[in-house]
PDB file of N, CA and C in Angstrom:
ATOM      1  N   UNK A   1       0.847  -1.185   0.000  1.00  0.00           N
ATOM      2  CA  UNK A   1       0.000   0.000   0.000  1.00  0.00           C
ATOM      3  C   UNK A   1       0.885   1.238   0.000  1.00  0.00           C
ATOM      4  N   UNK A   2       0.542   1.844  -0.770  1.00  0.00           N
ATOM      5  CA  UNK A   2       0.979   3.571  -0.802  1.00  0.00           C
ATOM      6  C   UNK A   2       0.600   4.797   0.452  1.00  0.00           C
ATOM      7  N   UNK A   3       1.266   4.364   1.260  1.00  0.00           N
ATOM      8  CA  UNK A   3       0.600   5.191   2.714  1.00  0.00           C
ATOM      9  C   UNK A   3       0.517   6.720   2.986  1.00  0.00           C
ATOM     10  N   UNK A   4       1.474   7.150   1.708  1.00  0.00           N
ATOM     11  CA  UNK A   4       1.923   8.597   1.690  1.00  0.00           C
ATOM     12  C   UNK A   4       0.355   8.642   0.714  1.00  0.00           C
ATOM     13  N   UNK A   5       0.188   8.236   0.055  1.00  0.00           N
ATOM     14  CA  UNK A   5      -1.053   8.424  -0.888  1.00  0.00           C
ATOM     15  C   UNK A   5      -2.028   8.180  -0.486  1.00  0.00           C
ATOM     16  N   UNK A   6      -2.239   7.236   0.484  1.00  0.00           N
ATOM     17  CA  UNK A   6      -3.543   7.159   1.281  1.00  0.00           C
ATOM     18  C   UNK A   6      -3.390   8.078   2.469  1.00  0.00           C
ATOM     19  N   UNK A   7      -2.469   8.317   3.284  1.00  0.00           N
ATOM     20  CA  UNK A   7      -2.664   9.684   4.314  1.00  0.00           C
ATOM     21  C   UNK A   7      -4.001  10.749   3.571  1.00  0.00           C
ATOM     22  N   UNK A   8      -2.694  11.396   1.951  1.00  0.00           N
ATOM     23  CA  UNK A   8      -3.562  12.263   1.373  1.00  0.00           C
ATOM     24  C   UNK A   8      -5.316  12.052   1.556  1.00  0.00           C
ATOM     25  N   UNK A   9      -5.230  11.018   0.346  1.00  0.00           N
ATOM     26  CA  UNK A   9      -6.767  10.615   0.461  1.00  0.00           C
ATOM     27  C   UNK A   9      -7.698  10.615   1.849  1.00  0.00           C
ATOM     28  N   UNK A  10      -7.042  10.138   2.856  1.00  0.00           N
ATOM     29  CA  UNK A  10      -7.678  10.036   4.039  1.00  0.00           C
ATOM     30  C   UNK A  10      -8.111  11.615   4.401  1.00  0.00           C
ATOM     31  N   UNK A  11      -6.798  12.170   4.364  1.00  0.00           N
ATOM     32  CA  UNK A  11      -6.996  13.390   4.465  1.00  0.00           C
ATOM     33  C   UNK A  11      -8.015  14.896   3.697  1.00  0.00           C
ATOM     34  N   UNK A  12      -8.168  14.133   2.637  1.00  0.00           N
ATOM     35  CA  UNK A  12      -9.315  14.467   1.595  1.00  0.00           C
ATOM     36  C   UNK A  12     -10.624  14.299   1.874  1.00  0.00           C
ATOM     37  N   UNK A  13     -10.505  13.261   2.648  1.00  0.00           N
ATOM     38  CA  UNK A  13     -12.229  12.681   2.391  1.00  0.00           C
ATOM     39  C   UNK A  13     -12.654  11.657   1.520  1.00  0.00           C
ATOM     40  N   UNK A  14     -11.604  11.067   0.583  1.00  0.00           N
ATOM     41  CA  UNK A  14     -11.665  10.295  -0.544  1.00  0.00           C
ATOM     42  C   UNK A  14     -11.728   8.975   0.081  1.00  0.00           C
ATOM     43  N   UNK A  15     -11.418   8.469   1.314  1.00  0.00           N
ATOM     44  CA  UNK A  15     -11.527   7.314   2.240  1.00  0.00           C
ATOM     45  C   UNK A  15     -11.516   7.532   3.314  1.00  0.00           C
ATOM     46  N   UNK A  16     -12.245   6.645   4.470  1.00  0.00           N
ATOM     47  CA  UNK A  16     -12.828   7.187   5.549  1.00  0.00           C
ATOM     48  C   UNK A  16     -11.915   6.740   6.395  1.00  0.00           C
ATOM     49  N   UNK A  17     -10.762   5.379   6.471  1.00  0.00           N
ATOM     50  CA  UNK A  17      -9.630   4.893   7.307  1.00  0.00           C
ATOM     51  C   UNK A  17      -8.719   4.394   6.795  1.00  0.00           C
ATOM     52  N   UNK A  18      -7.610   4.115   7.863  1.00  0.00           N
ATOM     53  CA  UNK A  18      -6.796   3.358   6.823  1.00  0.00           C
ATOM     54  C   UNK A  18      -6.369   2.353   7.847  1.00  0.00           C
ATOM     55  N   UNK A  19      -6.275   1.097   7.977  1.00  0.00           N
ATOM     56  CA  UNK A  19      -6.161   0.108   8.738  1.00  0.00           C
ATOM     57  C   UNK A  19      -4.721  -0.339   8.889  1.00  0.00           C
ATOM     58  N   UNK A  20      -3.779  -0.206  10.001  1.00  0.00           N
ATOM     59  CA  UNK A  20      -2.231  -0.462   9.784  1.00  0.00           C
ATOM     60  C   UNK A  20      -2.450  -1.379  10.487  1.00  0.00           C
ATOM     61  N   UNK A  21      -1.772  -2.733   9.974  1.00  0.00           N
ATOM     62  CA  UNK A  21      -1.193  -4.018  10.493  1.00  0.00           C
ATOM     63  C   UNK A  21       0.207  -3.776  11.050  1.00  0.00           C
ATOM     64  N   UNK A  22       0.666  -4.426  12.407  1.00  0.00           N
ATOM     65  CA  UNK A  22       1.562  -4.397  13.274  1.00  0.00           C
ATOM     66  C   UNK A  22       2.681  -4.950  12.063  1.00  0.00           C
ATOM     67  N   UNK A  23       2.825  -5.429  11.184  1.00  0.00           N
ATOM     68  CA  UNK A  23       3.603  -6.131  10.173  1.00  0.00           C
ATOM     69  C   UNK A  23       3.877  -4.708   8.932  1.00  0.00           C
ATOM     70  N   UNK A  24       2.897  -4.243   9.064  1.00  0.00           N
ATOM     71  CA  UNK A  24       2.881  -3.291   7.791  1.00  0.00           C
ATOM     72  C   UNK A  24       3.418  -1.198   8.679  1.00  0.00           C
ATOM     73  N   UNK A  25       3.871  -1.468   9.758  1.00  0.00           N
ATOM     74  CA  UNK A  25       4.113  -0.385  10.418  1.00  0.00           C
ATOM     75  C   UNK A  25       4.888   0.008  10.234  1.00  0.00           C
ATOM     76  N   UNK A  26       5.813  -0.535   9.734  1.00  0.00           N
ATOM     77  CA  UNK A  26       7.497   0.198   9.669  1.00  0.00           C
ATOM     78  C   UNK A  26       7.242   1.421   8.525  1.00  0.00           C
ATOM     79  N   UNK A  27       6.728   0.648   7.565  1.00  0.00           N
ATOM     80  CA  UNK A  27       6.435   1.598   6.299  1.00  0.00           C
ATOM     81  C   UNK A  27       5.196   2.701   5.963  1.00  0.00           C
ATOM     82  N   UNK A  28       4.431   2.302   7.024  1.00  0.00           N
ATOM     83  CA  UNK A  28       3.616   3.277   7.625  1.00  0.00           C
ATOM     84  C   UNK A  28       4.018   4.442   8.184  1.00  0.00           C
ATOM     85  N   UNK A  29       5.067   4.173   9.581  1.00  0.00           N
ATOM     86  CA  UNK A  29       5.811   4.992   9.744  1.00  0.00           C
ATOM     87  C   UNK A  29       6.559   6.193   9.277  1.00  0.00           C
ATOM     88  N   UNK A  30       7.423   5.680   7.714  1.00  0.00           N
ATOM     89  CA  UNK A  30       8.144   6.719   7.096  1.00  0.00           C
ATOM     90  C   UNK A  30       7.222   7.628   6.099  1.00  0.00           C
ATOM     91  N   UNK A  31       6.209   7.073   5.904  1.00  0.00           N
ATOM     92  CA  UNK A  31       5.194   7.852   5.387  1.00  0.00           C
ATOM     93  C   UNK A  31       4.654   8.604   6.522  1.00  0.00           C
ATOM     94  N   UNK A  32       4.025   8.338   7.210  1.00  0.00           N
ATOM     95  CA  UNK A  32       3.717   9.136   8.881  1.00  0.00           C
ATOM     96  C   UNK A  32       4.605  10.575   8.980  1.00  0.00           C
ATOM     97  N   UNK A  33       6.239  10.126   9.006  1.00  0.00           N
ATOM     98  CA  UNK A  33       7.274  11.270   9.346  1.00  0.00           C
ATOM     99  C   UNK A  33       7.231  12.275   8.081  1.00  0.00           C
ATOM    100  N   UNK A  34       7.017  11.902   7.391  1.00  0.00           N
ATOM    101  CA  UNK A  34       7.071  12.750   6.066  1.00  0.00           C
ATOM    102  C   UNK A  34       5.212  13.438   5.642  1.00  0.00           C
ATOM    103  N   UNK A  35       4.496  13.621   6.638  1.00  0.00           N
ATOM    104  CA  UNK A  35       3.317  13.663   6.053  1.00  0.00           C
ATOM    105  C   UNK A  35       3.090  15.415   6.989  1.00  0.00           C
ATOM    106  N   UNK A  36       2.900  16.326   6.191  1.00  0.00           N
ATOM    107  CA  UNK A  36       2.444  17.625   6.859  1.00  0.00           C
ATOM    108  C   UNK A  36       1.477  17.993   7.293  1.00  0.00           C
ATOM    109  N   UNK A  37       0.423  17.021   7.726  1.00  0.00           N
ATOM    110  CA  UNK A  37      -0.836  17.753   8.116  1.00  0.00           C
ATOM    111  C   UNK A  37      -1.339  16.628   8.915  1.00  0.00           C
ATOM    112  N   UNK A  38      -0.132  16.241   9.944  1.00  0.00           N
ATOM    113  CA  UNK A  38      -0.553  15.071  10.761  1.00  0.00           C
ATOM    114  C   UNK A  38      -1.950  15.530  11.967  1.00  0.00           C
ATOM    115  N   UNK A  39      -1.973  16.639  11.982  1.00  0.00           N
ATOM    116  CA  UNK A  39      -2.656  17.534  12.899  1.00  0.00           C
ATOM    117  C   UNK A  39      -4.401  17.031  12.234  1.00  0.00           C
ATOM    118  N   UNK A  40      -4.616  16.585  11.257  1.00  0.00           N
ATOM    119  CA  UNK A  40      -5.993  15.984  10.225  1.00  0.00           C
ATOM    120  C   UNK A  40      -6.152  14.821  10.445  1.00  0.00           C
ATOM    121  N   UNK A  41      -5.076  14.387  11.166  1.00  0.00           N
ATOM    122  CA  UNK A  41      -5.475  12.429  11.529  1.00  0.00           C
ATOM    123  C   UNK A  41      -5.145  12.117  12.484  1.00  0.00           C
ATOM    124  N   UNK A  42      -5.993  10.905  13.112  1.00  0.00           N
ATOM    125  CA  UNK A  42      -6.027  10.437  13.944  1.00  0.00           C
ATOM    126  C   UNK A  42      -5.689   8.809  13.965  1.00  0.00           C
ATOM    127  N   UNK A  43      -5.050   8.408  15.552  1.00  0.00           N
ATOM    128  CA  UNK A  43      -5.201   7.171  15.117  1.00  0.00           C
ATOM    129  C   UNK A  43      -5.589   6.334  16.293  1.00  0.00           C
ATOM    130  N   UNK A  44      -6.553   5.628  16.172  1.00  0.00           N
ATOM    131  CA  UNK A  44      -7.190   4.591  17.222  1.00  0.00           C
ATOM    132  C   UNK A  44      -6.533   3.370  17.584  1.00  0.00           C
ATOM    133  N   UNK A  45      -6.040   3.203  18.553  1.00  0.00           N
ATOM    134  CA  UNK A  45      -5.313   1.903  18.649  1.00  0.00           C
ATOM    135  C   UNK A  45      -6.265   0.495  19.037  1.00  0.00           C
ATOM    136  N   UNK A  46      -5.990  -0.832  18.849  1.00  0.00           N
ATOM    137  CA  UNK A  46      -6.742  -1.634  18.991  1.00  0.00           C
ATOM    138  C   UNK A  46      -6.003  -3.014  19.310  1.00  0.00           C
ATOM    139  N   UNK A  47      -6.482  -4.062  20.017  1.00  0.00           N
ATOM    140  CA  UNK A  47      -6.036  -4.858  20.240  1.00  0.00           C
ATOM    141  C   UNK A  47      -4.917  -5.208  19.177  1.00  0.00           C
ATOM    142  N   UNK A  48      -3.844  -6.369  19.339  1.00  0.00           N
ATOM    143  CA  UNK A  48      -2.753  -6.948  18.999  1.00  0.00           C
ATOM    144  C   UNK A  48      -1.706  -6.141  17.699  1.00  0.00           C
ATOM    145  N   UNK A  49      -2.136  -4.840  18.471  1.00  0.00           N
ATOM    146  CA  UNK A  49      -1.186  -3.607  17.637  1.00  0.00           C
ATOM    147  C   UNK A  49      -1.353  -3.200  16.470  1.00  0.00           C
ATOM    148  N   UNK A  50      -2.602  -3.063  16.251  1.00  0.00           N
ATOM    149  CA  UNK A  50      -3.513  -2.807  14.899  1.00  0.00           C
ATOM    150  C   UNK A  50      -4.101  -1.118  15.388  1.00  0.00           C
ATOM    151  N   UNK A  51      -3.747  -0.608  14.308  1.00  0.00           N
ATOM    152  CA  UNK A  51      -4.392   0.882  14.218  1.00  0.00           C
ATOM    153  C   UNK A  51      -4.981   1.371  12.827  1.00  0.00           C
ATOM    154  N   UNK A  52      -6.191   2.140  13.238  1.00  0.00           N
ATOM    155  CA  UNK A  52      -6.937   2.449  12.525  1.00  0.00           C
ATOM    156  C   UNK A  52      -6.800   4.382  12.387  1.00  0.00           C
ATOM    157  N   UNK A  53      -6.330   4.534  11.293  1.00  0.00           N
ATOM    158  CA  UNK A  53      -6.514   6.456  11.068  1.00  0.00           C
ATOM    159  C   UNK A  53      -7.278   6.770  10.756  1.00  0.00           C
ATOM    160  N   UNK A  54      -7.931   7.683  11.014  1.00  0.00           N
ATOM    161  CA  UNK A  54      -9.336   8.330  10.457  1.00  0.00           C
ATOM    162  C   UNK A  54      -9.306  10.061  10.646  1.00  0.00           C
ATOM    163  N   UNK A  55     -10.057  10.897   9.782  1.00  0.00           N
ATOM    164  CA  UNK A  55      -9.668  12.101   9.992  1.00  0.00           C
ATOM    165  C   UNK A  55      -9.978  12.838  11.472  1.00  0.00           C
ATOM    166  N   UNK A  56      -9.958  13.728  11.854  1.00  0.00           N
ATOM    167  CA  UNK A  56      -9.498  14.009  12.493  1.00  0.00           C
ATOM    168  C   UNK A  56     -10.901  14.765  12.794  1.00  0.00           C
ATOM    169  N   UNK A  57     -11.662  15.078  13.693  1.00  0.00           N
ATOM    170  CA  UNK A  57     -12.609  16.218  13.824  1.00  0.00           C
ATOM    171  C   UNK A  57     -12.777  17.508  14.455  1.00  0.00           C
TER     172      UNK A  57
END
């Protein structure tokens, strides 16, 4: 998955979450550090280290 491209989208309105697997975090991450409008998302944590972003209200 393209996480820098789905932040955007998330961040748009074009998708409502984005579901990170504890496996798929690392690369989540460097998209995360590089993203300017972290202040628009949110992220819900959930059992066995699964997080869910969603915008921000």
């Amino acid at each position: 998955m393209d996480y820098k491209e789905a932040l955007m989208n998330l961040r748009d309105g074009k998708i409502d979450e984005i579901l990170v697997e504890p496996e798929n975090f690392p690369d989540f991450q460097k998209a995360w550090s590089a993203f300017p409008y972290q202040n628009t998302v949110r992220g819900i944590a959930h059992r066995a280290g699964k997080v869910t972003y969603v915008r921000a209200k």
